[in-house]
C-alpha atoms as a PDB file:
ATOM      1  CA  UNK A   1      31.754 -11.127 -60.386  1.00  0.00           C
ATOM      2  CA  UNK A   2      28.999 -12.245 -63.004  1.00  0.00           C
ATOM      3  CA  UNK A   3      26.066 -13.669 -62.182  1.00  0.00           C
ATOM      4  CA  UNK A   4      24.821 -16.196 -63.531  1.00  0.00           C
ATOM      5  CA  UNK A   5      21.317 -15.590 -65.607  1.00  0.00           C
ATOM      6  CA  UNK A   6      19.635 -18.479 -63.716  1.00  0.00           C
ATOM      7  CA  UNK A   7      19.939 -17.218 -60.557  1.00  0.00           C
ATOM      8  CA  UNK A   8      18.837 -13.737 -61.202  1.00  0.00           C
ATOM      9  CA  UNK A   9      15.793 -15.507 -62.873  1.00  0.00           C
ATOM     10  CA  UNK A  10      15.060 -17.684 -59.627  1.00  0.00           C
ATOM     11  CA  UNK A  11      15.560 -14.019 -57.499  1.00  0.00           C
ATOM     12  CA  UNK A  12      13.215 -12.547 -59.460  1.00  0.00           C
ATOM     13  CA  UNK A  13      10.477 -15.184 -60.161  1.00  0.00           C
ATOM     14  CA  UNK A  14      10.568 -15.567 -56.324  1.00  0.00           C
ATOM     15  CA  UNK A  15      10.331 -12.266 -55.398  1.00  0.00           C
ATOM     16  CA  UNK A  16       7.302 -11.620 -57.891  1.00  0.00           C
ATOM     17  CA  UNK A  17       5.427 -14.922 -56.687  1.00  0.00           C
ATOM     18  CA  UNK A  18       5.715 -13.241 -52.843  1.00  0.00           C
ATOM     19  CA  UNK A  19       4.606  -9.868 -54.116  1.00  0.00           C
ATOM     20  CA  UNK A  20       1.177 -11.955 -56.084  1.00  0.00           C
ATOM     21  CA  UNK A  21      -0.050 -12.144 -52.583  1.00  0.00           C
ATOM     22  CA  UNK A  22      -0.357  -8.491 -52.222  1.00  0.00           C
ATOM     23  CA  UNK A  23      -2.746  -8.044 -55.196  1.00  0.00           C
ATOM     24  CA  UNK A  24      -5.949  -9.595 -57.022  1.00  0.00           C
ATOM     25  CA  UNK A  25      -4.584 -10.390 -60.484  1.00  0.00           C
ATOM     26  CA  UNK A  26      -2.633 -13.620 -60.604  1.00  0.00           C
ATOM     27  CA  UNK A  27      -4.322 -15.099 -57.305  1.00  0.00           C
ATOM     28  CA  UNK A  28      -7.523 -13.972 -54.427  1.00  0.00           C
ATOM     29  CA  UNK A  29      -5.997 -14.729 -51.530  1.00  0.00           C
ATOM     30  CA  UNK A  30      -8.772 -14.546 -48.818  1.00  0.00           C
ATOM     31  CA  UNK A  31      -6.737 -12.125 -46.216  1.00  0.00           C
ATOM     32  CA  UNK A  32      -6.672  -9.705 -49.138  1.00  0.00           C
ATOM     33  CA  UNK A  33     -10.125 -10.301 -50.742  1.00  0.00           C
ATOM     34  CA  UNK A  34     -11.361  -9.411 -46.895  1.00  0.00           C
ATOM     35  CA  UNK A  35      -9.534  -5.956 -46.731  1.00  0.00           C
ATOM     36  CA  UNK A  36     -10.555  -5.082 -50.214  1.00  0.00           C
ATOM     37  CA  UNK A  37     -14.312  -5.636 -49.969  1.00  0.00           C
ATOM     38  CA  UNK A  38     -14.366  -3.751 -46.724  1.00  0.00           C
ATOM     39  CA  UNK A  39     -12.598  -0.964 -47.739  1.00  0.00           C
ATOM     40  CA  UNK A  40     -14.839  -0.632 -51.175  1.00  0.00           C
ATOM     41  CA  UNK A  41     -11.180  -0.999 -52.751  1.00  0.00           C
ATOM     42  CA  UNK A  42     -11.903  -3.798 -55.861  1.00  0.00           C
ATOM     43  CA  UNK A  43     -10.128  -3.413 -59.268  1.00  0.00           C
ATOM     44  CA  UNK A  44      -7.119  -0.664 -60.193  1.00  0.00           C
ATOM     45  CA  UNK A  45      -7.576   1.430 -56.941  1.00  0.00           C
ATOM     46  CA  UNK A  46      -6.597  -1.482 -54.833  1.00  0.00           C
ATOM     47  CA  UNK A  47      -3.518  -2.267 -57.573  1.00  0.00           C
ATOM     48  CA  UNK A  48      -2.780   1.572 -57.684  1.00  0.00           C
ATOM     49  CA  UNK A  49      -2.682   2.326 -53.863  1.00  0.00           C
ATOM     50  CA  UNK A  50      -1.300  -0.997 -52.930  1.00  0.00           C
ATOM     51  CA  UNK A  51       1.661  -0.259 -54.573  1.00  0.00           C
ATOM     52  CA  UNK A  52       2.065   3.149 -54.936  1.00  0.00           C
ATOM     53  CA  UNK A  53       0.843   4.420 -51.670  1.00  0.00           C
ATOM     54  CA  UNK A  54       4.642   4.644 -50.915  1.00  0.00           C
ATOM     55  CA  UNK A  55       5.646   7.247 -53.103  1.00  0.00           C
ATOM     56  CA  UNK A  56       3.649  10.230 -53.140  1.00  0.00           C
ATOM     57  CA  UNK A  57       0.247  10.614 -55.326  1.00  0.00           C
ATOM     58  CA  UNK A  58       2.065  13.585 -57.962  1.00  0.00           C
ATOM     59  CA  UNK A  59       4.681  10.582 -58.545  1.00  0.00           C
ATOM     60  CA  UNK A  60       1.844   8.063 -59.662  1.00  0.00           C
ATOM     61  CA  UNK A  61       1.378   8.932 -63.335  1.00  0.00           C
ATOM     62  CA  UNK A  62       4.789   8.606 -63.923  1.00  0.00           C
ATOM     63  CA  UNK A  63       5.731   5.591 -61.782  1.00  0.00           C
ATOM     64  CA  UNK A  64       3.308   3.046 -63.356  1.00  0.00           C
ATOM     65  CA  UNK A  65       3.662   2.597 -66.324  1.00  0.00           C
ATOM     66  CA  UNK A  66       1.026  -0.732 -67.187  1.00  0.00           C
ATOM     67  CA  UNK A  67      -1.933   2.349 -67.211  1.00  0.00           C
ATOM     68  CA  UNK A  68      -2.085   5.511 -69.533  1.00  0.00           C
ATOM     69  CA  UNK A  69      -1.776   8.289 -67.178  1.00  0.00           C
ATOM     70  CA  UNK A  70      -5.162   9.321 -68.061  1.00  0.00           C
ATOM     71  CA  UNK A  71      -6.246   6.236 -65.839  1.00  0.00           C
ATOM     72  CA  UNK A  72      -4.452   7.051 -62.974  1.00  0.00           C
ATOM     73  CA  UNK A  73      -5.726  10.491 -62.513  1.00  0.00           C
ATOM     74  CA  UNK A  74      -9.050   9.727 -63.041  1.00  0.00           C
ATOM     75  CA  UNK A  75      -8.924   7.027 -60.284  1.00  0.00           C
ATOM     76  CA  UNK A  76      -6.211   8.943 -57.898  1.00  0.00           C
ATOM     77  CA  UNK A  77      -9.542  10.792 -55.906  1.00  0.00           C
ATOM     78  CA  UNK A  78     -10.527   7.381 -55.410  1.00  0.00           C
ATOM     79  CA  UNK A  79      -7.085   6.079 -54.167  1.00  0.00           C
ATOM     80  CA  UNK A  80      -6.097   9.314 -52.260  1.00  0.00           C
ATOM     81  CA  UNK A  81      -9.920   8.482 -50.197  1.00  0.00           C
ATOM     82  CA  UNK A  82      -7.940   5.222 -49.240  1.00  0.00           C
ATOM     83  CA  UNK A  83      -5.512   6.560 -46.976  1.00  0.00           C
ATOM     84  CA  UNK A  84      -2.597   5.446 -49.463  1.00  0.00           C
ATOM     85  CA  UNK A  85       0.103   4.725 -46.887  1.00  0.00           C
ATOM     86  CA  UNK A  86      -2.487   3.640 -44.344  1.00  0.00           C
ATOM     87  CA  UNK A  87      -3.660   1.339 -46.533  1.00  0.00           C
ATOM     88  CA  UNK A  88       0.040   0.058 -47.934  1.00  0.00           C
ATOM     89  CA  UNK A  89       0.010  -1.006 -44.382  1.00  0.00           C
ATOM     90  CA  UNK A  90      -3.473  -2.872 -43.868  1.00  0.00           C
ATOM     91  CA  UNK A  91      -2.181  -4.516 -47.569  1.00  0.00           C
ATOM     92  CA  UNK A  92       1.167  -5.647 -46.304  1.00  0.00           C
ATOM     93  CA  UNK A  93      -0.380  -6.673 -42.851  1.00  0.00           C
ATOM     94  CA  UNK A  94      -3.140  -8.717 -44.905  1.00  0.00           C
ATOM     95  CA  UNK A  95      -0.982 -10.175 -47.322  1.00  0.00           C
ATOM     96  CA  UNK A  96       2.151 -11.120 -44.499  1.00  0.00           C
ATOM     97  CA  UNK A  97      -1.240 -13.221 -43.187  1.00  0.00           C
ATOM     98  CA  UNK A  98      -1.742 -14.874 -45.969  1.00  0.00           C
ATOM     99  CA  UNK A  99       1.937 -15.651 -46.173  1.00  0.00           C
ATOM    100  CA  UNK A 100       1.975 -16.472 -42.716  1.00  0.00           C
ATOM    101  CA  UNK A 101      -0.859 -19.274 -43.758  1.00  0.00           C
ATOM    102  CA  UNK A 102       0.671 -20.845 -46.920  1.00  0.00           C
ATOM    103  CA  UNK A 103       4.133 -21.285 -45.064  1.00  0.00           C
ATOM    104  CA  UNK A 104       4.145 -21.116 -41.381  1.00  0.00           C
ATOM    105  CA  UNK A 105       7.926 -21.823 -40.799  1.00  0.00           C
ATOM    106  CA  UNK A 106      10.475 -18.899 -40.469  1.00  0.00           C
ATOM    107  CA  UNK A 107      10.313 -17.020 -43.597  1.00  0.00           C
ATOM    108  CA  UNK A 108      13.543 -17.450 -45.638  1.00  0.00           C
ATOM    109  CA  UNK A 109      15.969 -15.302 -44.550  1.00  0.00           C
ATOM    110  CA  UNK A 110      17.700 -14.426 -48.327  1.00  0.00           C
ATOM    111  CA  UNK A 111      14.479 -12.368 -49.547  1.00  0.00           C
ATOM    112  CA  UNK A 112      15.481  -9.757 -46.727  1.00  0.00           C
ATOM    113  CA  UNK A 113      19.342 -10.696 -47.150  1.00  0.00           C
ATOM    114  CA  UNK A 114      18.634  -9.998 -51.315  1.00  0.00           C
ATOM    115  CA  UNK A 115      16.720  -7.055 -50.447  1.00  0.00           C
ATOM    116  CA  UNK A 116      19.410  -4.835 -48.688  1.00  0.00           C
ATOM    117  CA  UNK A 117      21.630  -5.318 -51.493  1.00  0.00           C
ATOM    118  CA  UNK A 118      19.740  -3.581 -53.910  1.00  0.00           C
ATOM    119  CA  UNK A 119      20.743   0.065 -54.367  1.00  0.00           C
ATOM    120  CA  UNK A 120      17.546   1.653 -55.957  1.00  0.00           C
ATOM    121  CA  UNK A 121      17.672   3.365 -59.331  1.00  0.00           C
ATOM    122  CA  UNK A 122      14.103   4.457 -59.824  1.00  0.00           C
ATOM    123  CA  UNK A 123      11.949   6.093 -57.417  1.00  0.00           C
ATOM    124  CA  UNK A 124       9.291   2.961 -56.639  1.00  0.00           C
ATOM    125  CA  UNK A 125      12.050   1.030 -54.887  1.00  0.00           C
ATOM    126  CA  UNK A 126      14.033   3.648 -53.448  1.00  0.00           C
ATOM    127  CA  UNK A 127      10.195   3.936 -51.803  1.00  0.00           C
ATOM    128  CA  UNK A 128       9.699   0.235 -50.672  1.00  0.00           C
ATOM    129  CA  UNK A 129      13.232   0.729 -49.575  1.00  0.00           C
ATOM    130  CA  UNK A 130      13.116   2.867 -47.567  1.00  0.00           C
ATOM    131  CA  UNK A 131       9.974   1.815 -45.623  1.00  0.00           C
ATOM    132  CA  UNK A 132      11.018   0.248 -42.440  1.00  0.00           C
ATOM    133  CA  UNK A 133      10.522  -3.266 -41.325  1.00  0.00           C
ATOM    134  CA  UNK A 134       8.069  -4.049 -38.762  1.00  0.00           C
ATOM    135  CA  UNK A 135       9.279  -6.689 -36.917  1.00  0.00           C
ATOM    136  CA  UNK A 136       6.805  -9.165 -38.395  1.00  0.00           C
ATOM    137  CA  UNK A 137       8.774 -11.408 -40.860  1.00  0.00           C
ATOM    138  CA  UNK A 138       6.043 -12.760 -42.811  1.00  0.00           C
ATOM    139  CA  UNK A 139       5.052  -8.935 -43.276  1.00  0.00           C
ATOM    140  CA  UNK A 140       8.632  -8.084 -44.051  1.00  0.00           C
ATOM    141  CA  UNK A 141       8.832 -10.080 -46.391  1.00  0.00           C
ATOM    142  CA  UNK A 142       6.236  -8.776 -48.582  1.00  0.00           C
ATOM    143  CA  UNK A 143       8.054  -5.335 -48.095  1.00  0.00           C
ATOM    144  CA  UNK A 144      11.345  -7.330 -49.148  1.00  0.00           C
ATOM    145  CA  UNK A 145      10.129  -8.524 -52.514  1.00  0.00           C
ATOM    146  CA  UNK A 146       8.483  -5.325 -53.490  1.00  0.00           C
ATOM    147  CA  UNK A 147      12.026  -3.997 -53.554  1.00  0.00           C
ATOM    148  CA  UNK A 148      13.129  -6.824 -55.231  1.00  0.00           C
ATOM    149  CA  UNK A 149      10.406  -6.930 -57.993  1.00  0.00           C
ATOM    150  CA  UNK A 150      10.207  -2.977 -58.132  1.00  0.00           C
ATOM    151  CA  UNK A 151      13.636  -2.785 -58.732  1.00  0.00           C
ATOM    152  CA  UNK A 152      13.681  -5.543 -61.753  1.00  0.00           C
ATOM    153  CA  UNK A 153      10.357  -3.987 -63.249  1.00  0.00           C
ATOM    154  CA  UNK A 154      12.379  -0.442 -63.229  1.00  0.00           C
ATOM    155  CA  UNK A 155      15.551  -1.940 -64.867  1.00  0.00           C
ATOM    156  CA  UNK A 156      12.808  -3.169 -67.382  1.00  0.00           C
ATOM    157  CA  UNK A 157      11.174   0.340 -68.311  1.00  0.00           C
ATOM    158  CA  UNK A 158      15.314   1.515 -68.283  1.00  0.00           C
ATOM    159  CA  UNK A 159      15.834  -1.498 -70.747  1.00  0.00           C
ATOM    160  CA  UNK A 160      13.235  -0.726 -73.179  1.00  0.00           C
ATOM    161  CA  UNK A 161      13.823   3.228 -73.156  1.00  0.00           C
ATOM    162  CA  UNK A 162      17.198   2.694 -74.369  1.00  0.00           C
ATOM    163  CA  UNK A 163      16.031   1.204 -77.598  1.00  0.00           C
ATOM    164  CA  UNK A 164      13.224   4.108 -77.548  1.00  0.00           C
ATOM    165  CA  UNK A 165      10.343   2.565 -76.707  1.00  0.00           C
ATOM    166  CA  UNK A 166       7.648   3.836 -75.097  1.00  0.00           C
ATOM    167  CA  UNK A 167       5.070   2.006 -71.847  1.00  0.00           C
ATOM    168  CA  UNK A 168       2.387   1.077 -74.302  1.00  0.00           C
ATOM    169  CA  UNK A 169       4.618   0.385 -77.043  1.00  0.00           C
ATOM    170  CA  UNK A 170       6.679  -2.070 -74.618  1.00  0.00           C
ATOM    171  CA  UNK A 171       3.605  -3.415 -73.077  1.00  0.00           C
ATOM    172  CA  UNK A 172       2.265  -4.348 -76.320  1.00  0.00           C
ATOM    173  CA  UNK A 173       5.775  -6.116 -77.486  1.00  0.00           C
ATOM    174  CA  UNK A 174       5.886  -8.133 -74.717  1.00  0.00           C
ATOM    175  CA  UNK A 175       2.394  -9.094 -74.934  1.00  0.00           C
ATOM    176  CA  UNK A 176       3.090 -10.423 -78.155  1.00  0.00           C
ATOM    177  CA  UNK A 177       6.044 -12.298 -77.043  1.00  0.00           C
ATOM    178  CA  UNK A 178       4.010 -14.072 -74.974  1.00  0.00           C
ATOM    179  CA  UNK A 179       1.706 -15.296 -77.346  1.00  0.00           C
ATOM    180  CA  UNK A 180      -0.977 -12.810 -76.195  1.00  0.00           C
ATOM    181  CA  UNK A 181      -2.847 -10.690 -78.607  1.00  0.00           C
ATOM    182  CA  UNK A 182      -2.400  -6.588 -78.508  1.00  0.00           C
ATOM    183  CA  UNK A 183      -5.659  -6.222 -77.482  1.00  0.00           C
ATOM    184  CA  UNK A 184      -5.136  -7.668 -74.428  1.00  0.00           C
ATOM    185  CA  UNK A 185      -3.004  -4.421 -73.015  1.00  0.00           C
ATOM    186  CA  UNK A 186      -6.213  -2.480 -74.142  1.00  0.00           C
ATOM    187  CA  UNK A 187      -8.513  -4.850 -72.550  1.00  0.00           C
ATOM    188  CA  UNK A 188      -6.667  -4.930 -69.178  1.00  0.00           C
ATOM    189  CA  UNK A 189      -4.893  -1.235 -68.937  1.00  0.00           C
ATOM    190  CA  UNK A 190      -7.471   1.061 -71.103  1.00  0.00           C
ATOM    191  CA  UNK A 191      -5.344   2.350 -73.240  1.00  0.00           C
ATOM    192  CA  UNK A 192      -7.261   3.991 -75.516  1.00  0.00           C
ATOM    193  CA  UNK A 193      -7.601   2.509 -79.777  1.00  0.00           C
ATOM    194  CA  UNK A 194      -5.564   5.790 -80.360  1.00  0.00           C
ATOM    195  CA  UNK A 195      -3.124   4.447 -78.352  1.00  0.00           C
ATOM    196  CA  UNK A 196      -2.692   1.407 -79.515  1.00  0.00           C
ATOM    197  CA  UNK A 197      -3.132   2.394 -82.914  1.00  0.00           C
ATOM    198  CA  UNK A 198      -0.017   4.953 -83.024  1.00  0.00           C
ATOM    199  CA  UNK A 199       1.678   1.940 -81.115  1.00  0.00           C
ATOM    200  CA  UNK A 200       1.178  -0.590 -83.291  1.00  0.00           C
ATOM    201  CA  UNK A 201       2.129   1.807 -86.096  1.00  0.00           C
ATOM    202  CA  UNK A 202       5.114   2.690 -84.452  1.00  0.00           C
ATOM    203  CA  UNK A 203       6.549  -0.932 -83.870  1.00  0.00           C
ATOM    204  CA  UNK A 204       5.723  -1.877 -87.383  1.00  0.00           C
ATOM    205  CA  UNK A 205       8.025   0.958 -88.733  1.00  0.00           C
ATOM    206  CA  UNK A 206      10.665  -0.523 -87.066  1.00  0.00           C
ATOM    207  CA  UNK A 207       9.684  -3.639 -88.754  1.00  0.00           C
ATOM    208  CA  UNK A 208       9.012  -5.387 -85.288  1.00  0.00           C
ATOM    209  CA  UNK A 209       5.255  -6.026 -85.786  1.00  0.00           C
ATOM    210  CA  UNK A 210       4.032  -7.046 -89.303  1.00  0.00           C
ATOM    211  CA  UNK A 211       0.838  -5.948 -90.818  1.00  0.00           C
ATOM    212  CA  UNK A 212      -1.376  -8.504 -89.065  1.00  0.00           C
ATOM    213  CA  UNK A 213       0.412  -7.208 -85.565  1.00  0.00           C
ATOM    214  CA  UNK A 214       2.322 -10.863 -85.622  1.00  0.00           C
ATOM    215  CA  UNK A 215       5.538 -10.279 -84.051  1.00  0.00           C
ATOM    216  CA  UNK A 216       8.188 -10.686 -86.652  1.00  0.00           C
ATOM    217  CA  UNK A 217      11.449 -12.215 -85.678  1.00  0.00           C
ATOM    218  CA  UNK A 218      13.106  -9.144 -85.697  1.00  0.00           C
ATOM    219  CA  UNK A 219      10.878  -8.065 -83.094  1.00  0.00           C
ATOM    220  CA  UNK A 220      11.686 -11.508 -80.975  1.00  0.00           C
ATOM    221  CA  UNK A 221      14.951 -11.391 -80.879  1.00  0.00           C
ATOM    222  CA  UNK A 222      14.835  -7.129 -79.867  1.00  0.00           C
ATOM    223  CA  UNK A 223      12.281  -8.526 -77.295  1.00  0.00           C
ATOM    224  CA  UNK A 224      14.583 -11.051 -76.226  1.00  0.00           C
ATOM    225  CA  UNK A 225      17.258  -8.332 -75.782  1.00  0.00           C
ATOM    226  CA  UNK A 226      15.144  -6.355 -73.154  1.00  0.00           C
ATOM    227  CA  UNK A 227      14.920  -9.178 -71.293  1.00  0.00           C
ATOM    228  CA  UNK A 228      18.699 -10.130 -71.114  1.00  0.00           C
ATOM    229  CA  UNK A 229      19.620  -6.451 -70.196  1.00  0.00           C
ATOM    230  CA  UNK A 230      16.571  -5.985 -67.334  1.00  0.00           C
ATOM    231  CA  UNK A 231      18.572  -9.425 -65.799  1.00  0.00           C
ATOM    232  CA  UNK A 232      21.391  -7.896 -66.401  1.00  0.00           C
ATOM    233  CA  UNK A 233      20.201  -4.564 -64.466  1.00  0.00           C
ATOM    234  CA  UNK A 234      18.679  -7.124 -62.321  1.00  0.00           C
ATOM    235  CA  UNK A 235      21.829  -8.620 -61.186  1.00  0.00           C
ATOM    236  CA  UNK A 236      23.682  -5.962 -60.616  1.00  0.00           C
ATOM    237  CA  UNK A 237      23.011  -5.855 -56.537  1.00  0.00           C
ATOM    238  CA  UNK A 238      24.291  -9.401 -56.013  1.00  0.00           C
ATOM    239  CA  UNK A 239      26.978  -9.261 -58.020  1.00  0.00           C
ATOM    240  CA  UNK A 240      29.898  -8.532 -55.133  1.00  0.00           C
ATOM    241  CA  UNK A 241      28.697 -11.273 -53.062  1.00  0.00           C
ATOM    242  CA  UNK A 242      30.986 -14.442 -52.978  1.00  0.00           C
ATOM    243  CA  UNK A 243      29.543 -17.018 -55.390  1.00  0.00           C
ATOM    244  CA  UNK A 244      29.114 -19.209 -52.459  1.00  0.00           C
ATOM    245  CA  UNK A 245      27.416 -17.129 -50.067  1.00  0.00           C
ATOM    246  CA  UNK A 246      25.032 -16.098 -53.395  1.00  0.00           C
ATOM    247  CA  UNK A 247      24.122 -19.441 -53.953  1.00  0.00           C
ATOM    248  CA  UNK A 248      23.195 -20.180 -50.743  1.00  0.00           C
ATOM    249  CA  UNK A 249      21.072 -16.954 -50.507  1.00  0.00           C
ATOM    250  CA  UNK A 250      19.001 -18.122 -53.873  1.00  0.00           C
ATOM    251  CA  UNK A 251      18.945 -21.368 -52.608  1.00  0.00           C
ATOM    252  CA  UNK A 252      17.252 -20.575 -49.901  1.00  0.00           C
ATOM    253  CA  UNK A 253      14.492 -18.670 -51.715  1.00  0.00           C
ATOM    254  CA  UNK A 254      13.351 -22.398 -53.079  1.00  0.00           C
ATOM    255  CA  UNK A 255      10.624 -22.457 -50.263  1.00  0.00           C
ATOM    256  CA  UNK A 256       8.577 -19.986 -52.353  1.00  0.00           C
ATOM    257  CA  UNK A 257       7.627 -22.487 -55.136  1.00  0.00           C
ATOM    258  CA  UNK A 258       4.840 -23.787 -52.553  1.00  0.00           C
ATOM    259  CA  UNK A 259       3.066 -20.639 -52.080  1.00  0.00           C
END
């Protein structure tokens, strides 16, 4: 049974709005500011081992693909000094806090209910699958929407590698969907000018990206088809449940727009 864009959209924003608390980049929550300045964690190490302290460190140049490789193992000595899955747990613990704060009640149930639908395809989720709930359902549910949002951002990087495009190539489109200049992926990720360069060169050949790195229409509407096939990847883990019992599960999810 389809599912209907809209709802996979709701899923998904939700899901990524939990998993904010976890990091530094959108939002500071104080629970999380705390653990990071007393572990000497600030910046990419905290964003690296946060996440990827589930998998193991060999994985991590190949699982993230926001930072060149060359990024990651120059800061894995760093993150591997971190305890990763030690610290995946002081993160989830701080962050379920912080969750705990912003919305007291009992966490909606249809993050976990989402969750253990998906059937992972890439090895980040199968990882925040796989680790087991602790009991705690504010912390669970930060382990709940990494699956979701790992999942969806792997369905992404599967999206754009069918039309051939490569992290910094896709980073850079969407950047430039969003109205955001390519320099902005260099800025934030350090990848290097030869990077970008080749990039840029590359997207323009396929006449995606003018001369001025403006995003031509072409390139819109191949951007716009990344995004229609990650939702449908997306979707794909709620689409046997009953249209009823699926609404009811996203509907529930509408407590998350306060946080």
């Amino acid at each position: 049974m389809a599912v209907e864009p809209d709802q996979v959209r709701l899923v998904s924003a939700a899901a990524d709005r939990v998993c904010h608390l976890l990091w530094l980049f959108q939002r500071q929550e104080p629970e999380v500011v705390a653990l990071v300045e007393r572990r000497g964690s600030a910046g990419f190490p905290h964003y690296l081992t946060s996440r990827l302290g589930v998998v193991g460190p060999a994985s991590w140049g190949g699982v993230v693909y926001i930072a060149p490789t060359s990024l990651v193992d120059h800061l894995l000595p760093r993150c591997l000094a971190l305890d990763p899955p030690g610290y995946v747990s002081e993160c989830l613990t701080a962050a379920g806090a912080a969750l705990h704060r912003l919305l007291p009640a009992p966490f909606p149930h249809g993050l976990g209910d989402l969750a253990d639908l998906v059937q992972p395809t890439g090895p980040l989720p199968a990882a925040w699958a796989a680790l087991p709930r602790s009991g705690d359902p504010h912390r669970d549910a930060i382990r709940d929407a990494m699956v979701i949002r790992e999942e969806r951002a792997h369905g992404h990087y599967l999206a754009a590698s069918e039309l051939g495009l490569l992290p910094v190539e896709l980073l850079i489109l969407t950047a430039l969907w969003r109205g955001q200049p390519a320099e902005w992926i260099s800025k934030n990720f350090k990848w290097s000018e030869p990077e970008m360069k080749d990039a840029v060169a590359s997207l323009a050949g396929r006449g995606w990206v003018d001369q001025n790195s403006v995003l031509t229409d072409l390139g819109r509407r191949t951007r716009d088809q990344i995004e229609a096939r990650t939702e449908e990847l997306a979707g794909r883990s709620m689409a046997d449940i009953p249209e009823s019992v699926r609404g009811e599960l996203v509907a529930g999810l509408s407590g998350l727009a306060s946080i």
